[in-house]
N, C-alpha and C. Protein backbone atom coordinates (compact mmCIF):
# COMPACT_ATOMS: atom_id res chain seq x y z
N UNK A 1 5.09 -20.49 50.32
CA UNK A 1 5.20 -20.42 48.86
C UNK A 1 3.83 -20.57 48.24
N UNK A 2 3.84 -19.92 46.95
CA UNK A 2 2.47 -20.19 46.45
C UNK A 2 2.57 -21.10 45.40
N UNK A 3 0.87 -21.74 45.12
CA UNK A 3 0.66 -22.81 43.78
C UNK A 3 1.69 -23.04 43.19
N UNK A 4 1.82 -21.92 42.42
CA UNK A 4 2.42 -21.64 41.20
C UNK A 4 4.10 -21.63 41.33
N UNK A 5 4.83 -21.57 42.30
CA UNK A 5 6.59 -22.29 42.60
C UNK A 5 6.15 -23.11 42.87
N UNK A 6 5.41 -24.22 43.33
CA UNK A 6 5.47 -25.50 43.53
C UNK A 6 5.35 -26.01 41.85
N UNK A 7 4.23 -25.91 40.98
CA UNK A 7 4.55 -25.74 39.77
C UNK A 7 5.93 -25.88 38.72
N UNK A 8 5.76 -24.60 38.68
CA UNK A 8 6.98 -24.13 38.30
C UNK A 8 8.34 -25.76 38.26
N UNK A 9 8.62 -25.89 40.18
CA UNK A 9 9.79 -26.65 40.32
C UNK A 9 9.62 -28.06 39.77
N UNK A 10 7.70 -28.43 39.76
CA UNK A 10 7.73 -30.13 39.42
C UNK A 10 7.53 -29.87 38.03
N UNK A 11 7.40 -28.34 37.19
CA UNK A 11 7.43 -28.97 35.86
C UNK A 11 9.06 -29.09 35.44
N UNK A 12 9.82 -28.50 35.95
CA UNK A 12 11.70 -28.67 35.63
C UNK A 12 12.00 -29.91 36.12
N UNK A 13 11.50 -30.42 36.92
CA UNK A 13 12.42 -31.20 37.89
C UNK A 13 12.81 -30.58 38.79
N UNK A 14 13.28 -31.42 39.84
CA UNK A 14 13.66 -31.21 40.94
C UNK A 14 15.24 -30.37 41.42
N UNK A 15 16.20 -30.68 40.31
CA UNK A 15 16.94 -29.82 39.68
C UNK A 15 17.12 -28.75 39.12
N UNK A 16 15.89 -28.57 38.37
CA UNK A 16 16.15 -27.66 37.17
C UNK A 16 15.52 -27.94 35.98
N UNK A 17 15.89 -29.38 35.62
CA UNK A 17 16.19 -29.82 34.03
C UNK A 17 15.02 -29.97 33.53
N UNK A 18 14.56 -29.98 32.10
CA UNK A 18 13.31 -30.35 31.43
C UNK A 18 13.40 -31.41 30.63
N UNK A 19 12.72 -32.46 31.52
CA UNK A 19 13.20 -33.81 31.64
C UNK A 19 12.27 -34.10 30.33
N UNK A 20 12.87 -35.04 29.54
CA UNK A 20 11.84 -35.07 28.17
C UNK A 20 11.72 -34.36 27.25
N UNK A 21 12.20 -32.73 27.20
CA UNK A 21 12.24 -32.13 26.71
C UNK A 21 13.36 -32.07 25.50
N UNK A 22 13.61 -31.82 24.69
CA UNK A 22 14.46 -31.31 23.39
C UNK A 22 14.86 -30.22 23.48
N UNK A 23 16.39 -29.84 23.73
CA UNK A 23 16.79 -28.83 24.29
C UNK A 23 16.70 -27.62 23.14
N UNK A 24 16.48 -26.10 23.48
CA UNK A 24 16.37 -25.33 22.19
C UNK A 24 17.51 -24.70 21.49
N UNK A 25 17.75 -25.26 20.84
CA UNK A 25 18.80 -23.71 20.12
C UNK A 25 19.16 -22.78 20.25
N UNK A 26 20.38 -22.35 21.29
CA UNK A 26 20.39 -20.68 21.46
C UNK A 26 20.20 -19.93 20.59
N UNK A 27 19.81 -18.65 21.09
CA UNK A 27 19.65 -17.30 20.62
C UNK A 27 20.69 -16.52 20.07
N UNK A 28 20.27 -16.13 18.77
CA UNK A 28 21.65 -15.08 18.40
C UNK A 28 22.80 -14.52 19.77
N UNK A 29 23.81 -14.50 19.51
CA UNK A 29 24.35 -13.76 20.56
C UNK A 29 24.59 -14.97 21.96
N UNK A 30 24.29 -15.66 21.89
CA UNK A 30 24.87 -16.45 22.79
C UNK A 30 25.24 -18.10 22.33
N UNK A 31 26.74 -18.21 22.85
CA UNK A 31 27.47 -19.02 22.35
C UNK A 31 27.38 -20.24 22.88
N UNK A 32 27.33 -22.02 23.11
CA UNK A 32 27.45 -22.74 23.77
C UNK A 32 28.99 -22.73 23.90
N UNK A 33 29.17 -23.13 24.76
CA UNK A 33 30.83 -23.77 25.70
C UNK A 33 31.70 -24.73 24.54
N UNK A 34 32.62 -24.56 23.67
CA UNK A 34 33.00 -25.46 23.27
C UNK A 34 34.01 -26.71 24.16
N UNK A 35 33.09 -27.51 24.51
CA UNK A 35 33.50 -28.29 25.68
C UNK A 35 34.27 -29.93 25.08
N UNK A 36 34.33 -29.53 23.64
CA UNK A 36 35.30 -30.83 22.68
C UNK A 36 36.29 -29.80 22.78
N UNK A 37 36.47 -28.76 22.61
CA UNK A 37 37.80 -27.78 22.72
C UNK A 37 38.37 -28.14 20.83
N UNK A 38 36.86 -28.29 20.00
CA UNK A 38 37.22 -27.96 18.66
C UNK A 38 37.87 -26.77 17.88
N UNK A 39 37.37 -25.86 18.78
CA UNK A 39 38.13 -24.62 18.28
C UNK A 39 39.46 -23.61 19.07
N UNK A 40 39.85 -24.73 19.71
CA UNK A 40 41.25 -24.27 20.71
C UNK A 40 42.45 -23.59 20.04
N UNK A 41 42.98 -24.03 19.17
CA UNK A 41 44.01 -23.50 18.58
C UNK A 41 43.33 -22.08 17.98
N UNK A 42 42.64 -22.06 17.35
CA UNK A 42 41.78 -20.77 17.04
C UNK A 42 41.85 -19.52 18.11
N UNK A 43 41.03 -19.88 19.11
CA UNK A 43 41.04 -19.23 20.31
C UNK A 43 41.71 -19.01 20.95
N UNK A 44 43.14 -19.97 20.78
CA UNK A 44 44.59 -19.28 21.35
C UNK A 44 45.20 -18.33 20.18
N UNK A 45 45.25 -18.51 19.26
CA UNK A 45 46.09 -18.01 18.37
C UNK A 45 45.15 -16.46 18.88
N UNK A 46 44.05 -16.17 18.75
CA UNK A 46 43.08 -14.58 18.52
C UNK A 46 43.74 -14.13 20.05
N UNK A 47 43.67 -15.41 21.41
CA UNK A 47 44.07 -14.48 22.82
C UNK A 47 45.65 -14.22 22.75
N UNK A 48 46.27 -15.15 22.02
CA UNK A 48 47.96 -15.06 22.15
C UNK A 48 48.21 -13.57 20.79
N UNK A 49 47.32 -13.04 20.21
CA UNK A 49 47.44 -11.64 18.98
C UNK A 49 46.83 -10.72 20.38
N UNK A 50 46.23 -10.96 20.94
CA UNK A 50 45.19 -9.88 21.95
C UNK A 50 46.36 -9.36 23.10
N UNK A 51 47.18 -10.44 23.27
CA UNK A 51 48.40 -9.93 24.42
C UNK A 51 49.60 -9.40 23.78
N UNK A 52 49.50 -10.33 22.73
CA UNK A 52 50.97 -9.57 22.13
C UNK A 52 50.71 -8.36 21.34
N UNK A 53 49.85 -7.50 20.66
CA UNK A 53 49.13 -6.33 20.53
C UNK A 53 49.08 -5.27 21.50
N UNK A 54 48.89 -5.64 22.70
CA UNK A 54 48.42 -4.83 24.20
C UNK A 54 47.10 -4.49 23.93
N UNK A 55 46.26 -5.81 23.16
CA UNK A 55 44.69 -5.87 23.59
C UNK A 55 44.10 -4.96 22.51
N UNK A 56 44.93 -4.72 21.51
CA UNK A 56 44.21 -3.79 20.57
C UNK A 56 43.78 -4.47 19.53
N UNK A 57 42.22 -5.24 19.67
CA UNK A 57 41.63 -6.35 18.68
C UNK A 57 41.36 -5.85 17.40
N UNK A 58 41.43 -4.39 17.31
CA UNK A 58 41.93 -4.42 15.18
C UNK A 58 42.89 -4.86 14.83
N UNK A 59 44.14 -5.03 15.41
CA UNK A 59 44.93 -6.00 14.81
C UNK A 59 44.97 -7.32 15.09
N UNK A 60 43.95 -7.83 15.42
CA UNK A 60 43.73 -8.77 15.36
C UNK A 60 42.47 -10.18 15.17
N UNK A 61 42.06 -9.14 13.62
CA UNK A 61 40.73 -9.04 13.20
C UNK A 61 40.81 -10.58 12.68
N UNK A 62 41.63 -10.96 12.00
CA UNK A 62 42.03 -12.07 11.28
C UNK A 62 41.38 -13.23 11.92
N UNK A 63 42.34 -13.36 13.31
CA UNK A 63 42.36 -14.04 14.11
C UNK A 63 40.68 -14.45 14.53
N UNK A 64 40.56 -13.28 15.27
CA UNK A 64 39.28 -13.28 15.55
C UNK A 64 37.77 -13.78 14.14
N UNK A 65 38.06 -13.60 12.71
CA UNK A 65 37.71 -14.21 12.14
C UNK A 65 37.71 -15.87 11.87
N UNK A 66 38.82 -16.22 12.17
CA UNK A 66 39.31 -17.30 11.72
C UNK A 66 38.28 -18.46 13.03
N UNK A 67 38.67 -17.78 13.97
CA UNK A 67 37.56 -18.08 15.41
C UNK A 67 36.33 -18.29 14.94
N UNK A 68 35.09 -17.04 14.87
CA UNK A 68 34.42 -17.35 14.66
C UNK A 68 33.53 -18.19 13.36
N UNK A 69 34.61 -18.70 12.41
CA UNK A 69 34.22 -19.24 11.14
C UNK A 69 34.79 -20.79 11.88
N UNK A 70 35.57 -20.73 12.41
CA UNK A 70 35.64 -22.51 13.24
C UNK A 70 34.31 -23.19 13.74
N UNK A 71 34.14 -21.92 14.53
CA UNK A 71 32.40 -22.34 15.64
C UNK A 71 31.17 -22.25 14.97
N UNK A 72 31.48 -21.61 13.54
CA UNK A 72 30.37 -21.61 12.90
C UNK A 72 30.45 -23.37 11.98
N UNK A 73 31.67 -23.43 11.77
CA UNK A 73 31.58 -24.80 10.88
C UNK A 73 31.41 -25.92 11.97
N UNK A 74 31.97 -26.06 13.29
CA UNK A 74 31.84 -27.20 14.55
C UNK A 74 30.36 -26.60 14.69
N UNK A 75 29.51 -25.99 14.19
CA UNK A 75 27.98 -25.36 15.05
C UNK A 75 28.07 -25.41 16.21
N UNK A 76 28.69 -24.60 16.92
CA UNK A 76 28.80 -24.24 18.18
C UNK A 76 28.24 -22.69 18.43
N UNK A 77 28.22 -22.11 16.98
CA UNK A 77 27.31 -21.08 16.72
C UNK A 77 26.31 -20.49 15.72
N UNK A 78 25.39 -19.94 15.29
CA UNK A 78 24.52 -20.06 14.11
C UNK A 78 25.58 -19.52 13.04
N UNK A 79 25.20 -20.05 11.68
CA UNK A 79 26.21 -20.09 10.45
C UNK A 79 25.33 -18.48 9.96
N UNK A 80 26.08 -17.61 10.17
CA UNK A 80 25.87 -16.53 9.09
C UNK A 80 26.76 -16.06 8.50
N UNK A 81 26.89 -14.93 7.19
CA UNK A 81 27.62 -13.95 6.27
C UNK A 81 28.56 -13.51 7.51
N UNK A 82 29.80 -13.12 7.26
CA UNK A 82 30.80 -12.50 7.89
C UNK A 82 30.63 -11.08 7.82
N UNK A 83 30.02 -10.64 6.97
CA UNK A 83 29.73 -8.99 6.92
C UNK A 83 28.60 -9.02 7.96
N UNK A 84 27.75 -9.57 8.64
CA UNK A 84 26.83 -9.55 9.37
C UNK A 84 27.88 -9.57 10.69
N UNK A 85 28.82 -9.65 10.90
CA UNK A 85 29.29 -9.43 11.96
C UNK A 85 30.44 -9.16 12.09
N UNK A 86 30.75 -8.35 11.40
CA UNK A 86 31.34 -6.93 10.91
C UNK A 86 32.58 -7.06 10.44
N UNK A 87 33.11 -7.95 9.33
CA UNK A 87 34.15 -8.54 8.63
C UNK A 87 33.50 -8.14 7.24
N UNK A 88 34.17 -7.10 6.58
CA UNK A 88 33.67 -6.64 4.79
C UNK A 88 34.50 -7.86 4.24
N UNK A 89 35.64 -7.51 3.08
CA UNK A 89 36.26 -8.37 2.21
C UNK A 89 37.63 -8.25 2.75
N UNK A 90 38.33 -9.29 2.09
CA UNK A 90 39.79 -9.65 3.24
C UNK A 90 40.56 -8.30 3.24
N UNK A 91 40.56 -7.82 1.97
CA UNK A 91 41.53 -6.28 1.52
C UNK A 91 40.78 -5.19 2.46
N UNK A 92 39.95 -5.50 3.12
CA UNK A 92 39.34 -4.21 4.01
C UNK A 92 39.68 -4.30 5.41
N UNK A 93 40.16 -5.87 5.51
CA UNK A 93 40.37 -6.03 6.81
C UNK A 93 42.14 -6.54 7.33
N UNK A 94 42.69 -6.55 6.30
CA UNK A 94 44.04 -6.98 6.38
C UNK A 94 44.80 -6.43 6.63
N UNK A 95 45.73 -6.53 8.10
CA UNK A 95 46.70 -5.20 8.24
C UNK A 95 47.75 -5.65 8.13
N UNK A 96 48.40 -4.71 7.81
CA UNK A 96 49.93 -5.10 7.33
C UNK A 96 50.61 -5.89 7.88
N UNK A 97 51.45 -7.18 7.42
CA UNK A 97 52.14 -7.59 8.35
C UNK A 97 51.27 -9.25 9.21
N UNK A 98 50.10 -8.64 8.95
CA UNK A 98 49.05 -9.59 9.87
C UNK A 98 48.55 -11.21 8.42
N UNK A 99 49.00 -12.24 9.09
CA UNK A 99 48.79 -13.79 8.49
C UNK A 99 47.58 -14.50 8.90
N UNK A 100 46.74 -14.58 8.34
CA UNK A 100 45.56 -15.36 9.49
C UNK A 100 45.92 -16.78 9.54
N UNK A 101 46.70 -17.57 9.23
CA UNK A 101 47.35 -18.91 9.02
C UNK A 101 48.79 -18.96 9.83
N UNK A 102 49.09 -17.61 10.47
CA UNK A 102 50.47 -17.74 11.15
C UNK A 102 50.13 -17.62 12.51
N UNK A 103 50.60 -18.69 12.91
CA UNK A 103 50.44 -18.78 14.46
C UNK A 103 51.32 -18.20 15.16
N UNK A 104 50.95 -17.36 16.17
CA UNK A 104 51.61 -17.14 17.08
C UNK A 104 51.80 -17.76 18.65
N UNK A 105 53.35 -17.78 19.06
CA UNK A 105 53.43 -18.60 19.94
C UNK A 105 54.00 -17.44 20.98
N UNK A 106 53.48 -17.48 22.33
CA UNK A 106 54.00 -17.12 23.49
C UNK A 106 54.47 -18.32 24.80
């Protein structure tokens, strides 16, 4: 091995980790683990519309809104505009029939 992996491993640790360090803020586009399971009911209700649909996630835009406005308020993801990720106004996105407050149970 050269210098520089020996390096490398004693500036992580011996593990991995960056010991001392202040961990950074992910990057757009990548989510941390919600590992309190704050946004569970959310995330069932969008997968329990995704099966009962046969996986066709325009109808089940709601849902999938309702999701990512959970993880944005627990910050489990960066807080932006809903039109930035591709939700216009509710009348543009509302399909017939579809409750974003009605749970579905399988």
């Amino acid at each position: 091995m050269s210098p520089l992996c020996f390096q490398n491993i004693s500036a992580g640790g011996a593990f991995g980790g960056n010991r001392g360090l202040r961990p950074v803020p992910p990057e757009k586009g990548i989510f941390p683990l919600d590992h309190m399971h704050e946004c569970d009911l959310e995330k069932k209700d969008y997968l329990n519309c995704l099966k009962s649909s046969g996986h066709q996630s325009e109808k089940c835009r709601l849902f999938s809104k309702k999701y990512l406005e959970c993880r944005m308020e627990k910050n489990l993801m960066a807080k932006q505009d809903m039109s930035e990720l591709g939700f216009g106004k509710v009348s543009e996105i509302d399909a017939p029939g579809e409750k974003p407050n009605e749970r579905i149970n399988n």
